[in-house]
Protein backbone atom coordinates (compact mmCIF):
# COMPACT_ATOMS: atom_id res chain seq x y z
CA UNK A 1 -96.27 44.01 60.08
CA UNK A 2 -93.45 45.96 61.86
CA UNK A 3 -91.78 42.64 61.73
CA UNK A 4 -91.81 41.76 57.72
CA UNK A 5 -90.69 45.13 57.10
CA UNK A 6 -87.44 45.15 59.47
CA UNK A 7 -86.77 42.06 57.77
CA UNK A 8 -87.53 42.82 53.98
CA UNK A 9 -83.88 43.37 53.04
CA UNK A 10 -83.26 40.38 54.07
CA UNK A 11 -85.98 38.86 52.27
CA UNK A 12 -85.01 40.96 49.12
CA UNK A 13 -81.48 39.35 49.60
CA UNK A 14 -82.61 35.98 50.21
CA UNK A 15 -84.99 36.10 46.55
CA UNK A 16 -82.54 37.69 44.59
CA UNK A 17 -79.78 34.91 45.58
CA UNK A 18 -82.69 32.28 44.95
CA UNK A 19 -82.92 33.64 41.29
CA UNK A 20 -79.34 34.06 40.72
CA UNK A 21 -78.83 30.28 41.46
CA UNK A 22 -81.60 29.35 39.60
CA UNK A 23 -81.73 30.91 36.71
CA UNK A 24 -77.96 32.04 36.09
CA UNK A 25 -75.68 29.50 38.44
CA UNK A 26 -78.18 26.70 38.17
CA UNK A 27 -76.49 25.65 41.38
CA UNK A 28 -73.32 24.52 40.73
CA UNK A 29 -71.94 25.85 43.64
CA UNK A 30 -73.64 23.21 45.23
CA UNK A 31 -73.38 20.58 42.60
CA UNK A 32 -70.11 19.02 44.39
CA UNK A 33 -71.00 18.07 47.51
CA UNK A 34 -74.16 17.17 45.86
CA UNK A 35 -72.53 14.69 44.19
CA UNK A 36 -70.46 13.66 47.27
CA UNK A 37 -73.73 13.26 49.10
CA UNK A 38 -75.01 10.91 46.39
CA UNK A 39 -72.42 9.14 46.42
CA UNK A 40 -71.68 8.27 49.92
CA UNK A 41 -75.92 7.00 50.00
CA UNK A 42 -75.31 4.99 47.24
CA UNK A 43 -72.08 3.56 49.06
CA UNK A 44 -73.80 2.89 51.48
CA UNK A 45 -77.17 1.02 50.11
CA UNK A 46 -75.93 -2.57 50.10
CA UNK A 47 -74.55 -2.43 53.84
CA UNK A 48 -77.68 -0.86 55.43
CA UNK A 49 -79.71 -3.93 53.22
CA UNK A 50 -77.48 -6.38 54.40
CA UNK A 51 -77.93 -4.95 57.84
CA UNK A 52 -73.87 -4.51 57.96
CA UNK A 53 -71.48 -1.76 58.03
CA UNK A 54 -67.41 -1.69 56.20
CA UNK A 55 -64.92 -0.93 58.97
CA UNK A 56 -62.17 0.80 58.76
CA UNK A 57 -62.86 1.71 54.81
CA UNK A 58 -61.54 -1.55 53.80
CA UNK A 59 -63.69 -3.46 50.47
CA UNK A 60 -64.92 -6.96 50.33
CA UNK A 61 -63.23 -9.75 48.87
CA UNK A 62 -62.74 -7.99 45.20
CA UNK A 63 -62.08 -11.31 43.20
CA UNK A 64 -65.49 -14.00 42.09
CA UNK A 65 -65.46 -17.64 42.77
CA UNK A 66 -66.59 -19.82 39.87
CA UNK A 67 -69.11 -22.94 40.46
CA UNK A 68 -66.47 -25.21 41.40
CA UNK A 69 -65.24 -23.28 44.25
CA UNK A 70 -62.07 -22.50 42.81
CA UNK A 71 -60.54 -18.77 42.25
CA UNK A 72 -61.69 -17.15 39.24
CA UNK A 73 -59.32 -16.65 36.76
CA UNK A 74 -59.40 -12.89 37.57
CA UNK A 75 -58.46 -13.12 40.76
CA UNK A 76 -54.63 -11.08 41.69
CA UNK A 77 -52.87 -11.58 38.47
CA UNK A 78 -50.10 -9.78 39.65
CA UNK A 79 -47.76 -11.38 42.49
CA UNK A 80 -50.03 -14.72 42.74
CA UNK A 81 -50.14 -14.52 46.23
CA UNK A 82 -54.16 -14.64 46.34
CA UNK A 83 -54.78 -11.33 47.44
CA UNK A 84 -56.44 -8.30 46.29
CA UNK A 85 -53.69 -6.41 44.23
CA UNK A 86 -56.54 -3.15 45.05
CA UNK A 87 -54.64 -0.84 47.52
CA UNK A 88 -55.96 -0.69 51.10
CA UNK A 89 -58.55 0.87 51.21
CA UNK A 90 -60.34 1.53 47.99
CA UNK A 91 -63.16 0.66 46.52
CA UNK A 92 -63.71 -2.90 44.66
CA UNK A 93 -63.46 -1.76 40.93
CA UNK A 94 -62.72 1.99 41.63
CA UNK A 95 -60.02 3.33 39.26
CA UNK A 96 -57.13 5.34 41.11
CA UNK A 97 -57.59 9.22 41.07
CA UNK A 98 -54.16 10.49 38.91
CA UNK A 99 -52.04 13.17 40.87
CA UNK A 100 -53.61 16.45 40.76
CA UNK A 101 -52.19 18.33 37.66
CA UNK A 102 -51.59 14.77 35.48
CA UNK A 103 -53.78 13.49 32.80
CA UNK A 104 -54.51 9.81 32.11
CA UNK A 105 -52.76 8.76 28.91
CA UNK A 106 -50.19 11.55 28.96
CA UNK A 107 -46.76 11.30 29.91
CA UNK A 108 -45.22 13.66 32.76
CA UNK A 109 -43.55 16.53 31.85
CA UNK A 110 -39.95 17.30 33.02
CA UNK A 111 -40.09 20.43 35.84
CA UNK A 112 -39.96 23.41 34.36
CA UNK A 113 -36.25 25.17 33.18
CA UNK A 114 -35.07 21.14 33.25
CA UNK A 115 -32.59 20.20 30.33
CA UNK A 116 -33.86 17.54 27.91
CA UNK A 117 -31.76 14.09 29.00
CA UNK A 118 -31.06 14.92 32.60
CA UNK A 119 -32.68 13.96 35.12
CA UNK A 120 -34.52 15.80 37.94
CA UNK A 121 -31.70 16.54 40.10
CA UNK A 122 -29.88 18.31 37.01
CA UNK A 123 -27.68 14.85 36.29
CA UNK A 124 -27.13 13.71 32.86
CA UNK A 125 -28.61 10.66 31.82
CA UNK A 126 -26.60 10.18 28.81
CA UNK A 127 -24.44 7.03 29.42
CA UNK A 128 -21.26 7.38 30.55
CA UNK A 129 -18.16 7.52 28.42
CA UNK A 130 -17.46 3.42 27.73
CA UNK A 131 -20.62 2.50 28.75
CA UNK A 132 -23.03 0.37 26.73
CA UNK A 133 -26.29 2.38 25.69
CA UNK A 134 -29.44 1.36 27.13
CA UNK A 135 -30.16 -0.60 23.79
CA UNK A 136 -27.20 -2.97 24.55
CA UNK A 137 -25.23 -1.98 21.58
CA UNK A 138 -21.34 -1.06 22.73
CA UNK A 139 -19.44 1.17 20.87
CA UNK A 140 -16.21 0.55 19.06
CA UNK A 141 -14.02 1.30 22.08
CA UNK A 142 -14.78 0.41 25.63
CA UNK A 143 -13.11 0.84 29.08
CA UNK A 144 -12.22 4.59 28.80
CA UNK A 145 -11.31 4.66 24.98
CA UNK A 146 -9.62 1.29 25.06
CA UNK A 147 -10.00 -0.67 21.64
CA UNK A 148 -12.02 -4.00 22.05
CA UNK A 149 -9.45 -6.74 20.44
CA UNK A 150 -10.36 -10.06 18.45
CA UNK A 151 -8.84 -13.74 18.50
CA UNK A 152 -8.18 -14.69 15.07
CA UNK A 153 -6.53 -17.73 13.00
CA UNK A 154 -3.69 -17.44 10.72
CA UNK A 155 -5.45 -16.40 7.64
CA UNK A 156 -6.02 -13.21 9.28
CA UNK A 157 -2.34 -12.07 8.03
CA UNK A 158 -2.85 -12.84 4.26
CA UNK A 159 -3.62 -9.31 3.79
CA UNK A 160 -1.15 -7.64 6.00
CA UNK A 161 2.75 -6.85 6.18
CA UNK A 162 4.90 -7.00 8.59
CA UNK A 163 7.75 -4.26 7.99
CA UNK A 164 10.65 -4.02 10.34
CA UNK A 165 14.08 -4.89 11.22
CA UNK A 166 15.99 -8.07 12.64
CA UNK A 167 13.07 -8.69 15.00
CA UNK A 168 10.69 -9.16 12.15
CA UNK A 169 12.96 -11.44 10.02
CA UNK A 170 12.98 -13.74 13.08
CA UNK A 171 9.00 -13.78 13.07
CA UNK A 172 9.44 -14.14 9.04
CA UNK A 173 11.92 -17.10 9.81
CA UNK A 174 10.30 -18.79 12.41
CA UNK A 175 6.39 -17.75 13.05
CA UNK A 176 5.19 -20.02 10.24
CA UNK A 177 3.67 -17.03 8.06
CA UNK A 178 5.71 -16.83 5.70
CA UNK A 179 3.39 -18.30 2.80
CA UNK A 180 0.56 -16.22 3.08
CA UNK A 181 1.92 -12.80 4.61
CA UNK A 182 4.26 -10.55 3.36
CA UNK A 183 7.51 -9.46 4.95
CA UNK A 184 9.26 -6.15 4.14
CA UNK A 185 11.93 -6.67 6.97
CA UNK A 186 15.85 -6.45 7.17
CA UNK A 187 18.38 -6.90 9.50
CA UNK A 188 19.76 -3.18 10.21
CA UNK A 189 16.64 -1.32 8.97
CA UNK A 190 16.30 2.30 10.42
CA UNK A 191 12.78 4.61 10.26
CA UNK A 192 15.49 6.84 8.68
CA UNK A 193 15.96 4.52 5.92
CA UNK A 194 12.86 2.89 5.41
CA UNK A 195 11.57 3.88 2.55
CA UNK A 196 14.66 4.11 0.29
CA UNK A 197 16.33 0.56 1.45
CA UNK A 198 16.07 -1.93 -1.68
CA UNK A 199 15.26 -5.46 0.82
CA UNK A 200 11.60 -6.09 -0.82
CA UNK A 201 12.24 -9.65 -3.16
CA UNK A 202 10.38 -9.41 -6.17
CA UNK A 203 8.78 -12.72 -7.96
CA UNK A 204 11.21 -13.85 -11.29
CA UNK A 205 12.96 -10.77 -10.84
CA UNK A 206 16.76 -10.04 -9.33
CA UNK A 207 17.02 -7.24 -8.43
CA UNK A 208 15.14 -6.09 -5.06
CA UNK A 209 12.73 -2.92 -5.22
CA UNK A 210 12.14 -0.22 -1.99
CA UNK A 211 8.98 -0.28 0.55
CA UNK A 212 7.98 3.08 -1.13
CA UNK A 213 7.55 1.20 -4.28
CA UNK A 214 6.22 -2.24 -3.07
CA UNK A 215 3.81 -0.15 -1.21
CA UNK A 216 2.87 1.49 -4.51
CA UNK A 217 2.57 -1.39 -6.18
CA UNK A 218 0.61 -3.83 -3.98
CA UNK A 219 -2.40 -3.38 -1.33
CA UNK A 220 -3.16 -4.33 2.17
CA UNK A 221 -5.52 -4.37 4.75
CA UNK A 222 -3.07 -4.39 7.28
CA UNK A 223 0.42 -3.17 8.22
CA UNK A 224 2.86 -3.99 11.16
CA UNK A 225 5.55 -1.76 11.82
CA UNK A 226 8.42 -3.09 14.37
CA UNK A 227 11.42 -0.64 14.52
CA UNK A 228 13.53 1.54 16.33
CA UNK A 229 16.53 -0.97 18.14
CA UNK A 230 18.75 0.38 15.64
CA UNK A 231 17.98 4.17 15.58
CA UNK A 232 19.31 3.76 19.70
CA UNK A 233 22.35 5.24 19.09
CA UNK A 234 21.67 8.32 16.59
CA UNK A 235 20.04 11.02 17.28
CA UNK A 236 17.84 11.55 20.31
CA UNK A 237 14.22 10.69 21.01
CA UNK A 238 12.32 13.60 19.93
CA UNK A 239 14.52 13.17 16.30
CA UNK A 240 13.77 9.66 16.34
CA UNK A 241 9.92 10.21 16.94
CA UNK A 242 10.20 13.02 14.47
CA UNK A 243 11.09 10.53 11.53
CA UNK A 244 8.93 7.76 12.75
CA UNK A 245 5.68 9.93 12.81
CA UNK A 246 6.27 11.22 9.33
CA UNK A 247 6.74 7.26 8.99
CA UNK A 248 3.66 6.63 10.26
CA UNK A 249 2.24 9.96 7.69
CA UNK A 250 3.66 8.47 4.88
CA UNK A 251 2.25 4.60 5.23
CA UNK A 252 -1.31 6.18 5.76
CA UNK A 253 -0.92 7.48 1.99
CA UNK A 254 0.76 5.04 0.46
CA UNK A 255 -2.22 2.92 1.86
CA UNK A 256 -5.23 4.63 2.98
CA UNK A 257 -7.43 1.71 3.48
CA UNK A 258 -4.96 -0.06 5.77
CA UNK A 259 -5.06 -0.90 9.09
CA UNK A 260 -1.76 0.51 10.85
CA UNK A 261 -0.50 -1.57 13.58
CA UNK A 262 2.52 -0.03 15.81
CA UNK A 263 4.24 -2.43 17.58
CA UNK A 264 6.39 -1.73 20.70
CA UNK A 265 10.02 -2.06 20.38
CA UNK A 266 10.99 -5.49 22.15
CA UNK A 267 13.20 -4.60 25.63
CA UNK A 268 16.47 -6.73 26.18
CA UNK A 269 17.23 -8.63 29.13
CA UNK A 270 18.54 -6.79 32.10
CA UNK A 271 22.11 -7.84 31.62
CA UNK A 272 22.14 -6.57 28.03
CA UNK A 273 20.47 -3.32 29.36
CA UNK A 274 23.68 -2.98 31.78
CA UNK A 275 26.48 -2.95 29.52
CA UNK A 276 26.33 0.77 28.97
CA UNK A 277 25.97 1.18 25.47
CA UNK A 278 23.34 2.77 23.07
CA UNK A 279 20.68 0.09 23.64
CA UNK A 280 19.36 0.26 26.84
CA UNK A 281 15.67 -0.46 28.26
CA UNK A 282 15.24 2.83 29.35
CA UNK A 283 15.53 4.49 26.28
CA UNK A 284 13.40 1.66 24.74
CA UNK A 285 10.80 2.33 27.25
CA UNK A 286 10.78 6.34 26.77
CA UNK A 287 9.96 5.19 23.02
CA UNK A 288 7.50 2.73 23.61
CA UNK A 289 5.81 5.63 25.23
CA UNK A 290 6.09 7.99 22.38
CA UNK A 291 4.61 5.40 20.18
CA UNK A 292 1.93 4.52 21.98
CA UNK A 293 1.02 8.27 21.83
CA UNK A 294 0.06 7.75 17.83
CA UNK A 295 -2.11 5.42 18.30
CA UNK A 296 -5.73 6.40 17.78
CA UNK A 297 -7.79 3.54 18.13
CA UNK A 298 -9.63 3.83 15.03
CA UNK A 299 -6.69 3.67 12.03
CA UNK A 300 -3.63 3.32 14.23
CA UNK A 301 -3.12 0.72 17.25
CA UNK A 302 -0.07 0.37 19.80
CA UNK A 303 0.60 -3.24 20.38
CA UNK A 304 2.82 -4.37 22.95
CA UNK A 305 4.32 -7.66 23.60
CA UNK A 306 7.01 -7.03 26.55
CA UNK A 307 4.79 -7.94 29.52
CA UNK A 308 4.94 -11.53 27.84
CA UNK A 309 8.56 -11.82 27.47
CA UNK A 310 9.67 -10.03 29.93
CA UNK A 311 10.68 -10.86 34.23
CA UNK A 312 9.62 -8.82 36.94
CA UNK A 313 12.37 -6.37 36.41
CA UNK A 314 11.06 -5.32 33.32
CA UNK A 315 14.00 -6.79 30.87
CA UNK A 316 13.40 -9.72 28.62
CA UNK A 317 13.39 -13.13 30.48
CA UNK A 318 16.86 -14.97 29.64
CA UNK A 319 16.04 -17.85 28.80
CA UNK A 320 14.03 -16.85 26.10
CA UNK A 321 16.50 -15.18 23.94
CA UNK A 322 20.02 -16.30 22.63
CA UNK A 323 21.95 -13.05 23.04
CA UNK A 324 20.11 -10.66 24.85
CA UNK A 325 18.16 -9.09 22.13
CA UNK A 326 16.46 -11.49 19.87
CA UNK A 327 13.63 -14.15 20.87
CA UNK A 328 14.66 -17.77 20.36
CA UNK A 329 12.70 -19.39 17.38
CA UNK A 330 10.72 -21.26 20.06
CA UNK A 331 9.42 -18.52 21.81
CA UNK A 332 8.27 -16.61 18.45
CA UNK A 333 5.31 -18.34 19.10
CA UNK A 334 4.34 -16.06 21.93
CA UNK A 335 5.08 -12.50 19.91
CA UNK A 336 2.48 -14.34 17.08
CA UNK A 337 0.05 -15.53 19.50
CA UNK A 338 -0.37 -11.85 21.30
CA UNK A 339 -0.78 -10.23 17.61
CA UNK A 340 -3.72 -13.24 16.87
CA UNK A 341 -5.14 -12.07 20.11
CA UNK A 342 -5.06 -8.47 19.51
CA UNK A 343 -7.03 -8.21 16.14
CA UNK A 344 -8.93 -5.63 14.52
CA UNK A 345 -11.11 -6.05 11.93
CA UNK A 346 -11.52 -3.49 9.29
């Protein structure tokens, strides 16, 4: 008796957590490794009836052979290698266990404070500038901004016009486009001049009109502008690119529509350089660099034939000119070959 009641607090404890997990927890403190408990007996049914015991964890064969004796269908449909494609150790049939934290169906969310489009380590992964997208479309300009160029045939010119100086006439002369493109080109012409010159031929009419007012008359796709030999010896280069970029201005309203294509001024040969006058490839260079600086790639493009025609020394090659300035009516071809090569279309 003594005994019971030294021990009836403990009793009292022992009831009172008997009734709480009955009646309120309905043991579900327990129900875990319950369930473990069940699980591993019914794991382990088939082996203890077969009177054999899994090693190591590792499953069965986990594919079915069919009457014939040959794999089932089923069997590794992955890699085709004939084994399980189950990882080691799992159970034949058992579905993976997601990481802790994921749920099936749903796609993982970026880290916390990450920026929509980068990656985890903080890198963007937009593509980079140039770069085809992921879908495989390329934009309009590629390699760091530079314009992607087409190969066309002749009839590509029966919408443009070529305006320039005595460089053009030669192309007019001898480049075989003279029926279906137009030529607004003199020997002489200046950028400071352009515009006002009267050298445009009008059909059944004798006198000649300006480029202002050809432009305003008639409509192209696309223009070619050559000049600047001439303007060598007035002025300097900042007045020269002064005039030519309100040029440039000016050709964008008369035709809005219109491709503009600027090409570079043509060097001379070495020799010709060397004589020590106002034409000199220097000074032709410094304003093939100005030019190019016009060009935007979208509306405007800087053409440049000179690493055709010209040596290793950077002056046109001799033999293909007749005095040191102008192309020879043979090699015209190349100038109109580059410009075929170099095509945008609108």
């Amino acid at each position: 008796m003594k005994w019971i009641k030294n021990r009836l607090y403990l009793f009292l404890f022992l009831g009172m957590g008997i009734v709480y997990l009955s009646c309120v927890d309905k043991w579900q403190v327990y129900a875990t490794a319950l369930e473990q408990i069940k699980s591993w007996s019914q794991a382990a049914g088939p082996s203890l009836e077969n009177g054999s015991e899994s090693t190591d964890g590792e499953a069965g064969p986990s594919h079915s052979e069919n009457h014939e004796g040959n794999s089932s269908p089923e069997e590794n449909p992955g890699d085709g290698s004939g084994e399980s494609a189950e990882p080691e150790g799992s159970m034949p049939g058992e579905s993976q266990t997601p990481p802790e934290g994921s749920v099936s169906g749903e796609s993982q969310m970026p880290p916390e404070g990450s920026v929509p489009g980068e990656n985890v380590a903080g890198e963007s992964m937009e593509p980079s500038e140039g770069e085809p997208s992921a879908s495989g479309e390329a934009s309009g300009e590629e390699n760091g901004g530079e314009p992607v160029y087409n190969t066309v045939e002749d009839d590509y010119f029966a919408d443009a016009v070529f305006i320039g100086d005595s460089r053009t006439v030669g192309l007019f002369e001898y480049g075989g486009l003279e029926e279906i493109t137009a030529f607004y080109a003199s020997k002489g012409l200046t950028v400071y001049k352009m515009f006002d010159s009267p050298i445009v031929s009008v059909p059944e009419q004798r006198d000649k009109i300006t480029i202002e007012e050809a432009l305003q008359t008639n409509s192209f796709a696309k223009i070619y502008l050559m000049i600047g030999i001439n303007e060598m010896g007035t002025g300097t280069v900042d007045s020269f690119m002064e005039k030519y970029q309100e040029a440039v201005a000016h050709l964008q309203e008369l035709q809005p529509d219109a491709i503009i294509y600027l090409q570079a001024i043509i060097r001379v040969t070495a020799e010709r350089s060397a004589k020590g006058d106002y034409i000199h490839n220097e000074g032709i260079q410094e304003r093939n660099e100005r030019i190019a600086q016009l060009a935007d790639n979208k509306k405007i493009f800087f053409l440049d034939v000179n690493p055709l025609i010209c040596d290793e020394n950077g002056g046109m090659i001799p033999e293909y000119t007749f005095d040191g300035v102008h192309l020879k009516a043979k090699y015209i071809e190349i100038w109109k070959d580059y410009l075929k090569s170099h095509a945008i279309f609108p």
